[in-house]
C-alpha atoms as a PDB file:
ATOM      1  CA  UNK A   1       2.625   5.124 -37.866  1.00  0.00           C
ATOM      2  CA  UNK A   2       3.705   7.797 -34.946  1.00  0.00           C
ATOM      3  CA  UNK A   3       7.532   7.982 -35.160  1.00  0.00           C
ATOM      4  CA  UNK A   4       8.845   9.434 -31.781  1.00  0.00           C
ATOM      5  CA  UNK A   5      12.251  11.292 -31.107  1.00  0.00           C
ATOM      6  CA  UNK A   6      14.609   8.851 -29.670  1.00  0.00           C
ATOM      7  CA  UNK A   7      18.428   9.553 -28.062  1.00  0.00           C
ATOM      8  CA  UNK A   8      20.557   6.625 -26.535  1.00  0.00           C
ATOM      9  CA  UNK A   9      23.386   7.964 -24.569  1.00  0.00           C
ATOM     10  CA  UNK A  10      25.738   6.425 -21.787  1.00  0.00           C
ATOM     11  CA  UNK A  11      25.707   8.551 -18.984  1.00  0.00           C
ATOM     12  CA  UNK A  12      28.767   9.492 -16.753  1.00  0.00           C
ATOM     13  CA  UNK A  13      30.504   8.098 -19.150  1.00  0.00           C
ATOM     14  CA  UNK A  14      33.547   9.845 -21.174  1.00  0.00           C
ATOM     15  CA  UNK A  15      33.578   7.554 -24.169  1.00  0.00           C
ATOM     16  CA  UNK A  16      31.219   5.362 -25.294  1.00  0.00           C
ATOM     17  CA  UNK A  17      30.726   1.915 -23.884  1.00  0.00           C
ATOM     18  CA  UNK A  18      31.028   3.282 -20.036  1.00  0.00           C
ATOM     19  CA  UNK A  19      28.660   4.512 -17.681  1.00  0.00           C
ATOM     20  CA  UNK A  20      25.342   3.712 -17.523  1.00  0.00           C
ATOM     21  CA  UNK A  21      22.977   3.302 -20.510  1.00  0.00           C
ATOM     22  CA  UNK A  22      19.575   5.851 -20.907  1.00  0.00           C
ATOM     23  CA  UNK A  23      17.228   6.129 -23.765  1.00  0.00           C
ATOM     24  CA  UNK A  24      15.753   9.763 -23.958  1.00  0.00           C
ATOM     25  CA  UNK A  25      12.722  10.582 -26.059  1.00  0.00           C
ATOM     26  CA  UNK A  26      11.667  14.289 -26.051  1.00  0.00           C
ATOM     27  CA  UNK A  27       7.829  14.747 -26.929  1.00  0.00           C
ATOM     28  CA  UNK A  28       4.858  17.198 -26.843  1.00  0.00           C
ATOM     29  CA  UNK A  29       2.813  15.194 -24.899  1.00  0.00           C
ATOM     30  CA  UNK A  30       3.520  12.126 -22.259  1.00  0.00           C
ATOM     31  CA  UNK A  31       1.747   9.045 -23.893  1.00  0.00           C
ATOM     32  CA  UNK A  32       0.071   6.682 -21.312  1.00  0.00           C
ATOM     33  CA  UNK A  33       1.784   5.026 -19.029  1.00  0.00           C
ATOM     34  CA  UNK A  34       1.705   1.641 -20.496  1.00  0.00           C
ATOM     35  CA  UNK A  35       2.439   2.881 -23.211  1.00  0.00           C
ATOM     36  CA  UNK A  36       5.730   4.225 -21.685  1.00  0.00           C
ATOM     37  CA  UNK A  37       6.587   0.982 -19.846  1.00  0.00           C
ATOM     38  CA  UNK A  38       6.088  -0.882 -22.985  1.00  0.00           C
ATOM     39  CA  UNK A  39       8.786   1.556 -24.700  1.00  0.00           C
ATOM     40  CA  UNK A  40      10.972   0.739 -21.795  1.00  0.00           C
ATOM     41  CA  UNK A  41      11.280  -2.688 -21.941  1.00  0.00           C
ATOM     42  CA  UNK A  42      11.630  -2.794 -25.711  1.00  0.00           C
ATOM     43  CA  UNK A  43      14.212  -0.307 -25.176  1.00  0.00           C
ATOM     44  CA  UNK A  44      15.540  -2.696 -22.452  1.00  0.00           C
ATOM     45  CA  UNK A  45      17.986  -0.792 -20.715  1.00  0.00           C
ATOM     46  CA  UNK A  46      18.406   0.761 -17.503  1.00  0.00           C
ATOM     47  CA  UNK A  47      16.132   3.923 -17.676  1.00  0.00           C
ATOM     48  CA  UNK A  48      13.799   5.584 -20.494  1.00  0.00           C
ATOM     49  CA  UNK A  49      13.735   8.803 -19.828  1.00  0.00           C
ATOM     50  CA  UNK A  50      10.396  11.024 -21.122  1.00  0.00           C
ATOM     51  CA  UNK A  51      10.547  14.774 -20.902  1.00  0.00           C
ATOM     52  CA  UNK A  52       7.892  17.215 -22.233  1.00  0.00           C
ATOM     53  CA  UNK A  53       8.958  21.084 -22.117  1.00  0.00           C
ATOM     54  CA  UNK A  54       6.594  23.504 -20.226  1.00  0.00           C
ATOM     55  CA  UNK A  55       8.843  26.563 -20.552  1.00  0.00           C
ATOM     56  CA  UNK A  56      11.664  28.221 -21.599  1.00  0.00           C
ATOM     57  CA  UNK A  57      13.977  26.379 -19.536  1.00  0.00           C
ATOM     58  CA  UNK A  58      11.902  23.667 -17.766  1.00  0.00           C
ATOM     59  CA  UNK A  59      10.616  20.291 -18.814  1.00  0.00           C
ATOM     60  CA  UNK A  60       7.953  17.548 -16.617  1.00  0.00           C
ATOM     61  CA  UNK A  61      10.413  14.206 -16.715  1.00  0.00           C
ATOM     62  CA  UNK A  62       9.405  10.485 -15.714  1.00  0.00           C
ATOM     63  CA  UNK A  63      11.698   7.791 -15.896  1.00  0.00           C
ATOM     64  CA  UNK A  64      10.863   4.190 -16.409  1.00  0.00           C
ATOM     65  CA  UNK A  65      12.785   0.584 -16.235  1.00  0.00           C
ATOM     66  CA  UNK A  66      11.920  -1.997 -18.366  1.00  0.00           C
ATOM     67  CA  UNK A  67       8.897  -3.153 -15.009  1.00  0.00           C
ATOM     68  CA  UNK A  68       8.371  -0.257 -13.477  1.00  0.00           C
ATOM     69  CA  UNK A  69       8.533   3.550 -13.029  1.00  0.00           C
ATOM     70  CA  UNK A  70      11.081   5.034 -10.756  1.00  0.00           C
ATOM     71  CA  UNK A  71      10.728   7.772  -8.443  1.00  0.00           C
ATOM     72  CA  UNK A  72      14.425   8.771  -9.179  1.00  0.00           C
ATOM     73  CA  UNK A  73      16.817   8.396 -11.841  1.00  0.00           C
ATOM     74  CA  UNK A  74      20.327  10.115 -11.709  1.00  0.00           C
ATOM     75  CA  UNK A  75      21.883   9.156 -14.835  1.00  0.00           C
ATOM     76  CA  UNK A  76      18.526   9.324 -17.050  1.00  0.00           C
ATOM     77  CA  UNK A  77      18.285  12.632 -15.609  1.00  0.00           C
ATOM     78  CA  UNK A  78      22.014  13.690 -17.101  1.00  0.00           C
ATOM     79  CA  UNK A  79      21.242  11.732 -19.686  1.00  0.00           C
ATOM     80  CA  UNK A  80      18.107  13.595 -20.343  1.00  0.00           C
ATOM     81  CA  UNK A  81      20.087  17.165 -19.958  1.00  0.00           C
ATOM     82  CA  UNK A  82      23.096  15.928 -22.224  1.00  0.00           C
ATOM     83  CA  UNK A  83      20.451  15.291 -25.054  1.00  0.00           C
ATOM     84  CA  UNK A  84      18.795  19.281 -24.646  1.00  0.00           C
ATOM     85  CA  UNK A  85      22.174  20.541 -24.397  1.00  0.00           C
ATOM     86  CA  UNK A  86      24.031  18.625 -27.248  1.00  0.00           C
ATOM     87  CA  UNK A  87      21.318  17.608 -29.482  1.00  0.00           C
ATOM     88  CA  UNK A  88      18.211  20.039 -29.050  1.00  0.00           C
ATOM     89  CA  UNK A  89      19.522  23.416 -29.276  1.00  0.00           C
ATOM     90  CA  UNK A  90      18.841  24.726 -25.703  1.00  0.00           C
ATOM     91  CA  UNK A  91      21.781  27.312 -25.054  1.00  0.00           C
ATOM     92  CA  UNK A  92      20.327  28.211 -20.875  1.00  0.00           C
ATOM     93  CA  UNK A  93      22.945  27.797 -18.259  1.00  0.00           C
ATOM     94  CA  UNK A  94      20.661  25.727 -16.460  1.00  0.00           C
ATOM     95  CA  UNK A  95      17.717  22.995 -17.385  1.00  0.00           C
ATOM     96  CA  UNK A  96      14.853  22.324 -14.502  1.00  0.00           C
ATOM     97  CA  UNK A  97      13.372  19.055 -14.549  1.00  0.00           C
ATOM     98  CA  UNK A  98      10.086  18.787 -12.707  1.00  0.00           C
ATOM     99  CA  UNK A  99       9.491  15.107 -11.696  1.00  0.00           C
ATOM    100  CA  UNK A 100       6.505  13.785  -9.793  1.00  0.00           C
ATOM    101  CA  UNK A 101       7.923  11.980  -6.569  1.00  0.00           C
ATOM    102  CA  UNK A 102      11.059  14.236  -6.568  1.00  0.00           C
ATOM    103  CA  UNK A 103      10.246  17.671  -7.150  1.00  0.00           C
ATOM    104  CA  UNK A 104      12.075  19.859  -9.358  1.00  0.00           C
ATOM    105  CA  UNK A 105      16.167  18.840 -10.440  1.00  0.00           C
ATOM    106  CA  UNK A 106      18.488  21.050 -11.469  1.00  0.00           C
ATOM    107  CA  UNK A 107      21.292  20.115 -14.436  1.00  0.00           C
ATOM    108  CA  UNK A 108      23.891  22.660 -14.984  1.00  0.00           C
ATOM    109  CA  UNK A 109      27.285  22.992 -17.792  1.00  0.00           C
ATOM    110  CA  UNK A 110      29.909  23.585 -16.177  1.00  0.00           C
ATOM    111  CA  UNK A 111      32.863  25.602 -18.087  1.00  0.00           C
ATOM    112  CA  UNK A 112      35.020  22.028 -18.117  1.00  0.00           C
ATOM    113  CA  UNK A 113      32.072  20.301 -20.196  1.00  0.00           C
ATOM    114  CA  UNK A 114      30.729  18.354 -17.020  1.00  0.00           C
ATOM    115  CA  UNK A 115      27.139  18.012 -16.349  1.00  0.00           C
ATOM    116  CA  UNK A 116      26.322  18.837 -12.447  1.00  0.00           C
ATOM    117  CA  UNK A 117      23.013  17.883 -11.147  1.00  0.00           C
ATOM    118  CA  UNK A 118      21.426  19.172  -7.331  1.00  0.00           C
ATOM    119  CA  UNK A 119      19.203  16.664  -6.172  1.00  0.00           C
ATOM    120  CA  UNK A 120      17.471  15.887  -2.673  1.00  0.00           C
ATOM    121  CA  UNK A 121      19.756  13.688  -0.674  1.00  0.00           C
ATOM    122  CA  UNK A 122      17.168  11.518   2.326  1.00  0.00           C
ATOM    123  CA  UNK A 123      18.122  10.648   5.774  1.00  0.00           C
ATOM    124  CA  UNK A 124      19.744   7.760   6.370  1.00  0.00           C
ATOM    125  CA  UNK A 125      19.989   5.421   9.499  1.00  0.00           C
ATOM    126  CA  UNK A 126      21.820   2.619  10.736  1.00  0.00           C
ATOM    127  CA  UNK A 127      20.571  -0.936  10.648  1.00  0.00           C
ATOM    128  CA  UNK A 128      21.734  -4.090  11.652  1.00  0.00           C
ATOM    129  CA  UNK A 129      22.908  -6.610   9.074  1.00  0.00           C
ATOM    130  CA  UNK A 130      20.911  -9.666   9.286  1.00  0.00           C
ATOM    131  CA  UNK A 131      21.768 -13.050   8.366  1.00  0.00           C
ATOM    132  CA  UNK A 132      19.413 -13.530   5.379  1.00  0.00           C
ATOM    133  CA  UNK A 133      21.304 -10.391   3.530  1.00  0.00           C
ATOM    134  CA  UNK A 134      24.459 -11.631   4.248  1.00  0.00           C
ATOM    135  CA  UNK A 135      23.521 -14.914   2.692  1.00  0.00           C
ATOM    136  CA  UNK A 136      21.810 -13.293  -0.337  1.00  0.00           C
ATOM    137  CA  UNK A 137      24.932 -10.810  -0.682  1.00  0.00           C
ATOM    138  CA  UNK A 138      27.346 -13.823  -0.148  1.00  0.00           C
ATOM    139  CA  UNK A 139      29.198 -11.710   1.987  1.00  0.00           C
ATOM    140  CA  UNK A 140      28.716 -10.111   5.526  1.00  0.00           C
ATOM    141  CA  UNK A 141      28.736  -5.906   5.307  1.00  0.00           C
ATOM    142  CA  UNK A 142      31.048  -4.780   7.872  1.00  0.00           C
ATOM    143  CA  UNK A 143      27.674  -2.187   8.346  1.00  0.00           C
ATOM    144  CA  UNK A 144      24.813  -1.127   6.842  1.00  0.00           C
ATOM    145  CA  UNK A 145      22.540   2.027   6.642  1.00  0.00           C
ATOM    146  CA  UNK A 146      18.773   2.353   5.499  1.00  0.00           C
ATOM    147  CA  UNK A 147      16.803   5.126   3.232  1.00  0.00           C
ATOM    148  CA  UNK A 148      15.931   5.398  -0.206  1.00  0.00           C
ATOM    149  CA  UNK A 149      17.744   1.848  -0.980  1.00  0.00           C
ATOM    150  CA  UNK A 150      19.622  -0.473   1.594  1.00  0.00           C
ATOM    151  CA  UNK A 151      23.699   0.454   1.980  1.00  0.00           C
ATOM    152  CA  UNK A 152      25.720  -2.386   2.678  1.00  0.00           C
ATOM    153  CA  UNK A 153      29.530  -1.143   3.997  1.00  0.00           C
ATOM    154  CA  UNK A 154      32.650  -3.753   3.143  1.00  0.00           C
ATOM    155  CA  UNK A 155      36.105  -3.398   3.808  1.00  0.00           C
ATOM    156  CA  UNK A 156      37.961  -3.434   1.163  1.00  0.00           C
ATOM    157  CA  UNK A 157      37.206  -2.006  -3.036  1.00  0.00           C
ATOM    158  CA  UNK A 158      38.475  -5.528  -3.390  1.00  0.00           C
ATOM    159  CA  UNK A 159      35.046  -7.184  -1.700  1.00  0.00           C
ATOM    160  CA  UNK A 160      32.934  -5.452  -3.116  1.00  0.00           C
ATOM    161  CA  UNK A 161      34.272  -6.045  -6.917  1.00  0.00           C
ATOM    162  CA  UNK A 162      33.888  -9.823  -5.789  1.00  0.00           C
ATOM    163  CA  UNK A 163      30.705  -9.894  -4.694  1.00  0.00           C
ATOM    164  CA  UNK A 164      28.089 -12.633  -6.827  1.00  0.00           C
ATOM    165  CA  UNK A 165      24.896 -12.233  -5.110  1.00  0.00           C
ATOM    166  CA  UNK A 166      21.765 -14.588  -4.870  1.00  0.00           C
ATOM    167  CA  UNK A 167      19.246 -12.191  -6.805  1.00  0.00           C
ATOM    168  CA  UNK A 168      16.721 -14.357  -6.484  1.00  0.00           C
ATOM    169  CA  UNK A 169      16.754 -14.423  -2.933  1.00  0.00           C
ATOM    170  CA  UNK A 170      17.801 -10.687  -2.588  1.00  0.00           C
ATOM    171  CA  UNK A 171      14.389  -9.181  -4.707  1.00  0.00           C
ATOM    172  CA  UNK A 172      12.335  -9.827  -1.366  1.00  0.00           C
ATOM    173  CA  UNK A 173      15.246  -8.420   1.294  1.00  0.00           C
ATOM    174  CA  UNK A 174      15.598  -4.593   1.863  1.00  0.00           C
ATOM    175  CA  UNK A 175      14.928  -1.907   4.626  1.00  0.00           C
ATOM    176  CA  UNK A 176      11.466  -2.127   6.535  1.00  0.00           C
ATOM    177  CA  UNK A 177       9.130   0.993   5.777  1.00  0.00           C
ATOM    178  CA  UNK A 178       8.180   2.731   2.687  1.00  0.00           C
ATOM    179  CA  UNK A 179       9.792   3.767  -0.403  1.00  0.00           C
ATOM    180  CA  UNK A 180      12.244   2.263  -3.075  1.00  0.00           C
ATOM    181  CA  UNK A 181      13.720  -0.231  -0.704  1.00  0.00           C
ATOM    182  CA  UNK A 182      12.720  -4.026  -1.469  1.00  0.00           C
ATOM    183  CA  UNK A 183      15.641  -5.617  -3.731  1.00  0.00           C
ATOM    184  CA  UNK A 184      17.770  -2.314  -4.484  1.00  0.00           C
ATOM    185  CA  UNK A 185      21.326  -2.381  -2.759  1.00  0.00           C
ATOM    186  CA  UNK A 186      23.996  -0.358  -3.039  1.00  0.00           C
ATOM    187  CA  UNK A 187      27.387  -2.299  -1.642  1.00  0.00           C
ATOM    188  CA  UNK A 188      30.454   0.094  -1.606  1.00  0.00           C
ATOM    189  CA  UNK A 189      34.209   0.143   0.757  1.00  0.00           C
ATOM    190  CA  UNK A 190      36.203   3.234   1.137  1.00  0.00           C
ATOM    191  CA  UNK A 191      38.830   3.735  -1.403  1.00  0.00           C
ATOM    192  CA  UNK A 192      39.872   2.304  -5.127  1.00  0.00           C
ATOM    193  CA  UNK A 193      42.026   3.584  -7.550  1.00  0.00           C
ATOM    194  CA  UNK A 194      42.174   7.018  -7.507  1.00  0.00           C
ATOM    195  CA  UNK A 195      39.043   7.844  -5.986  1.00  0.00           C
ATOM    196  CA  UNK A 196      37.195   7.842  -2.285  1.00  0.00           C
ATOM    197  CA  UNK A 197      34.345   5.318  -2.916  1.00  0.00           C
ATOM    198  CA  UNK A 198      34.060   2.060  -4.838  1.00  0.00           C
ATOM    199  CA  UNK A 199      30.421   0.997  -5.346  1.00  0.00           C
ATOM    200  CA  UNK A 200      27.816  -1.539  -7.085  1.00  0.00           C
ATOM    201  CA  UNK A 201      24.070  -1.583  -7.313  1.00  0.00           C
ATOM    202  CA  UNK A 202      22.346  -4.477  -7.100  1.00  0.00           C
ATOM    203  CA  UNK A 203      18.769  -3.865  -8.326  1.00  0.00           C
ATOM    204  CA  UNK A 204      16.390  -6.766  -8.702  1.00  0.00           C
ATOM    205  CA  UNK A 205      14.355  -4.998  -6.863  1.00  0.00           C
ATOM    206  CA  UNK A 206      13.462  -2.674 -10.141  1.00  0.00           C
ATOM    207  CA  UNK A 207      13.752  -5.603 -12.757  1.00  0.00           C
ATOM    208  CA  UNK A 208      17.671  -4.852 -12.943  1.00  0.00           C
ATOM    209  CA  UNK A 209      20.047  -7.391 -12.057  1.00  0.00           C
ATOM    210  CA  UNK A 210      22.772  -4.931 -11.523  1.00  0.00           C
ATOM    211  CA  UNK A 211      22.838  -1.230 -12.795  1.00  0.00           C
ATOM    212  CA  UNK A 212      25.950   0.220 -14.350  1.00  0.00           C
ATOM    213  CA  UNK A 213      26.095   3.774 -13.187  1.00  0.00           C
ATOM    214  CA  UNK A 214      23.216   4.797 -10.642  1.00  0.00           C
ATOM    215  CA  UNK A 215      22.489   8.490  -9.829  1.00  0.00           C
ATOM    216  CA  UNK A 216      19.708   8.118  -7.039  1.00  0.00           C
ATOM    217  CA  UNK A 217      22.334   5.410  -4.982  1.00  0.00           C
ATOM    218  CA  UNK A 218      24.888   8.164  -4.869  1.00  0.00           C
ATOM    219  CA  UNK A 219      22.535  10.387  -3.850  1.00  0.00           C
ATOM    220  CA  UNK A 220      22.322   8.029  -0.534  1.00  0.00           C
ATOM    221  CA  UNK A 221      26.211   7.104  -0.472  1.00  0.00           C
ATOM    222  CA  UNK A 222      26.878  10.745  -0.420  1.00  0.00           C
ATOM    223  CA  UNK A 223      25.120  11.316   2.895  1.00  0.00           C
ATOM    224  CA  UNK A 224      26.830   8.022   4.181  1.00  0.00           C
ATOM    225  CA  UNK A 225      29.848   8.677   3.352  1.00  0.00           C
ATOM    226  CA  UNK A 226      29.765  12.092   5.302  1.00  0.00           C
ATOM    227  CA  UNK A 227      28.082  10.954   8.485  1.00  0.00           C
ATOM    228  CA  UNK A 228      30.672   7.791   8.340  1.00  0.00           C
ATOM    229  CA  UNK A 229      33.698   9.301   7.415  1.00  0.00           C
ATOM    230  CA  UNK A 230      33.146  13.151   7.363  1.00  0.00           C
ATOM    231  CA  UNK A 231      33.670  13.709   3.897  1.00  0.00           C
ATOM    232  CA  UNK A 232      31.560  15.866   1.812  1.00  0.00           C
ATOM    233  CA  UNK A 233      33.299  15.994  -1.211  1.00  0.00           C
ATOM    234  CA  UNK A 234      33.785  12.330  -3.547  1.00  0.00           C
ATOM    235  CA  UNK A 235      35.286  11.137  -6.504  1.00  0.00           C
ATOM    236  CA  UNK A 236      32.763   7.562  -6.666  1.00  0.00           C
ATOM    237  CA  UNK A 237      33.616   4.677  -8.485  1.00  0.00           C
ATOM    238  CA  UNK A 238      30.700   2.533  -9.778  1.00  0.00           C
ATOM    239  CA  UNK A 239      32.194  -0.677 -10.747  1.00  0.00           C
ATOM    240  CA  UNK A 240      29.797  -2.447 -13.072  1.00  0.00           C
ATOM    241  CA  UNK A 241      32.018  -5.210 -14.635  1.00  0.00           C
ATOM    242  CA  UNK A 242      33.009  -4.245 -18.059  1.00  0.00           C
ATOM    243  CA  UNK A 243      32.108  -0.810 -18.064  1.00  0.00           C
ATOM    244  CA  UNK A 244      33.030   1.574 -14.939  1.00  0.00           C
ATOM    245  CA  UNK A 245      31.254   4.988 -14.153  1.00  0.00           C
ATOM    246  CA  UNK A 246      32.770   8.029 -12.397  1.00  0.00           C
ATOM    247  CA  UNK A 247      30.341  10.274 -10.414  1.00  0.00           C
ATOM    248  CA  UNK A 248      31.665  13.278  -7.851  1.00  0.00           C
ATOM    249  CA  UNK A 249      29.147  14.456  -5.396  1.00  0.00           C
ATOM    250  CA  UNK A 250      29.315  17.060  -3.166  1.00  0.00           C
ATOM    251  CA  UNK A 251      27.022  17.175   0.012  1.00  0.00           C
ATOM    252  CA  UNK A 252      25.390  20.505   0.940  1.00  0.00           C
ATOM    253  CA  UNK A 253      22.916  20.082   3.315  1.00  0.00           C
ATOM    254  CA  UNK A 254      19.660  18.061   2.397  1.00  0.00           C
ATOM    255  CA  UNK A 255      21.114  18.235  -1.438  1.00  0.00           C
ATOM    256  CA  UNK A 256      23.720  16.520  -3.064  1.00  0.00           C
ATOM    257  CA  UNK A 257      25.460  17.465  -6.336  1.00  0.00           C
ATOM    258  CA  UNK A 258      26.226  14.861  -8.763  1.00  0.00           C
ATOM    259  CA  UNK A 259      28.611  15.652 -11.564  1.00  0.00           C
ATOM    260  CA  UNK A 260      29.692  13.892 -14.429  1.00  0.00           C
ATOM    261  CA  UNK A 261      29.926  13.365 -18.279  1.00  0.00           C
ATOM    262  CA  UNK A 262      27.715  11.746 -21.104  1.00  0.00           C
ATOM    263  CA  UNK A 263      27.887  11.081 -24.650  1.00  0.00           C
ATOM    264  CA  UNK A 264      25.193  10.220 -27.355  1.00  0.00           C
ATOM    265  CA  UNK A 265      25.432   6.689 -28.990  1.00  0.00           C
ATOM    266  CA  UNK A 266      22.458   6.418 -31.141  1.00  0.00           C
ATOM    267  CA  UNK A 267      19.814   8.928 -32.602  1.00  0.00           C
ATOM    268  CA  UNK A 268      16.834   8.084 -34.106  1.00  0.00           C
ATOM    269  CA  UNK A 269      12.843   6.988 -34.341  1.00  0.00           C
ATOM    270  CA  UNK A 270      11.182   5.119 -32.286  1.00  0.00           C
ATOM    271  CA  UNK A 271       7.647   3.179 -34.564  1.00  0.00           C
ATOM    272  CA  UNK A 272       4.640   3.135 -32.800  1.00  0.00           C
END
């Protein structure tokens, strides 16, 4: 029976129990890919995270929810990092992940402990709320923006903590076009407690209700956030009820840094 490294970690997280949840399994080879989704939903968290080294300090990575794979994962991606720094002796100052709708992502240590990550950060443009989101979010966004996922803008931290969506009816609403749009909505409002940003991700979109702590949304809120409001530089809040993630960013152009902690929770085999 094959027995397969396995890692569960919660990333941008300082202590276990926040963040967001990833299971990492390092291997020689990628298995198939039903194979991999299969892993993922028995896993049945957020992201499983694959990675196969091709070189001294690069790996190929794929990331899959428990339905589908992603083209982007943030937090799998630190996750992923966290497990070659902490766990499987690689001593680099920087680990390249080579992804196939992505292109390659950069993780780096910094001296304070923190994981920082440069990933592309999309275009975005403004849309026009429509009635059926506002009556899927339960709430109308004071604005909204399209790209990788749909960004809906409230007033007030306080809104945004209260939303209760319709996920049913949100899986079929998102931005027109191609990409990761249909059912994958990131709802955020300037401000919160001791930060510039308070967030949540909606996801039904990807077979996840809500997400706790969601790299690739920052990676959009970022760019919003500084064609909005100017700033380039954020302490985020993602406010997943009962857990809580912290993510910086810092905008530079088409990429984004995301920065942020992770610790291990479980180590193990995964049976075949």
């Amino acid at each position: 029976m094959p027995a397969l490294p396995f890692y569960q970690v919660d990333a941008f997280a300082s202590r276990a129990f926040e963040g967001n949840q990833a299971c990492i399994m390092p291997l020689e080879v990628f298995p198939a890919d039903d194979v991999m989704l299969a892993i993922a939903a028995e896993n049945n968290v957020a992201e499983t995270a694959y990675i196969v080294r091709t070189g001294e300090s690069s790996w190929n990575l794929r990331w899959f929810t428990p339905a589908v794979e992603v083209p982007l994962c943030g937090h799998a991606t630190l996750a992923a990092a966290h497990v070659l720094f902490a766990h499987e002796g690689f001593v680099g100052d920087a680990i390249s992940f080579d992804t196939v709708k992505s292109g390659r992502l950069t993780v780096r240590q910094l001296e304070d402990g923190r994981l920082e990550m440069d990933f592309p950060s999309a275009p975005v443009k403004e849309i026009v709320v429509t009635d059926d989101v506002a009556a899927a979010l339960g709430a109308r966004p004071v604005q909204a923006w399209g790209g990788m996922f749909y960004a809906a803008m409230f007033e007030t931290p306080e809104a945004v903590r209260a939303l209760a969506p319709d996920l049913k009816a949100l899986k079929s609403l998102g931005v027109p076009g191609e990409g990761w749009d249909r059912g994958n909505f990131g709802c955020f409002a300037p401000g919160g407690a001791s930060v510039d940003v308070t967030s949540r991700f909606f996801a039904p979109g990807s077979g996840i209700d809500e997400d706790p702590a969601t790299g690739s949304w920052h990676t959009m809120l970022a760019r919003v956030m500084s064609e909005r409001f100017g700033q380039d530089a954020l302490g985020c809040f993602q406010a997943y009820p009962g857990r809580g993630a912290r993510i910086d960013t810092v905008l530079q152009g088409d990429r984004v840094k995301l920065i942020g902690r992770a610790v291990t929770t479980i180590e193990g085999r995964f049976f075949l």
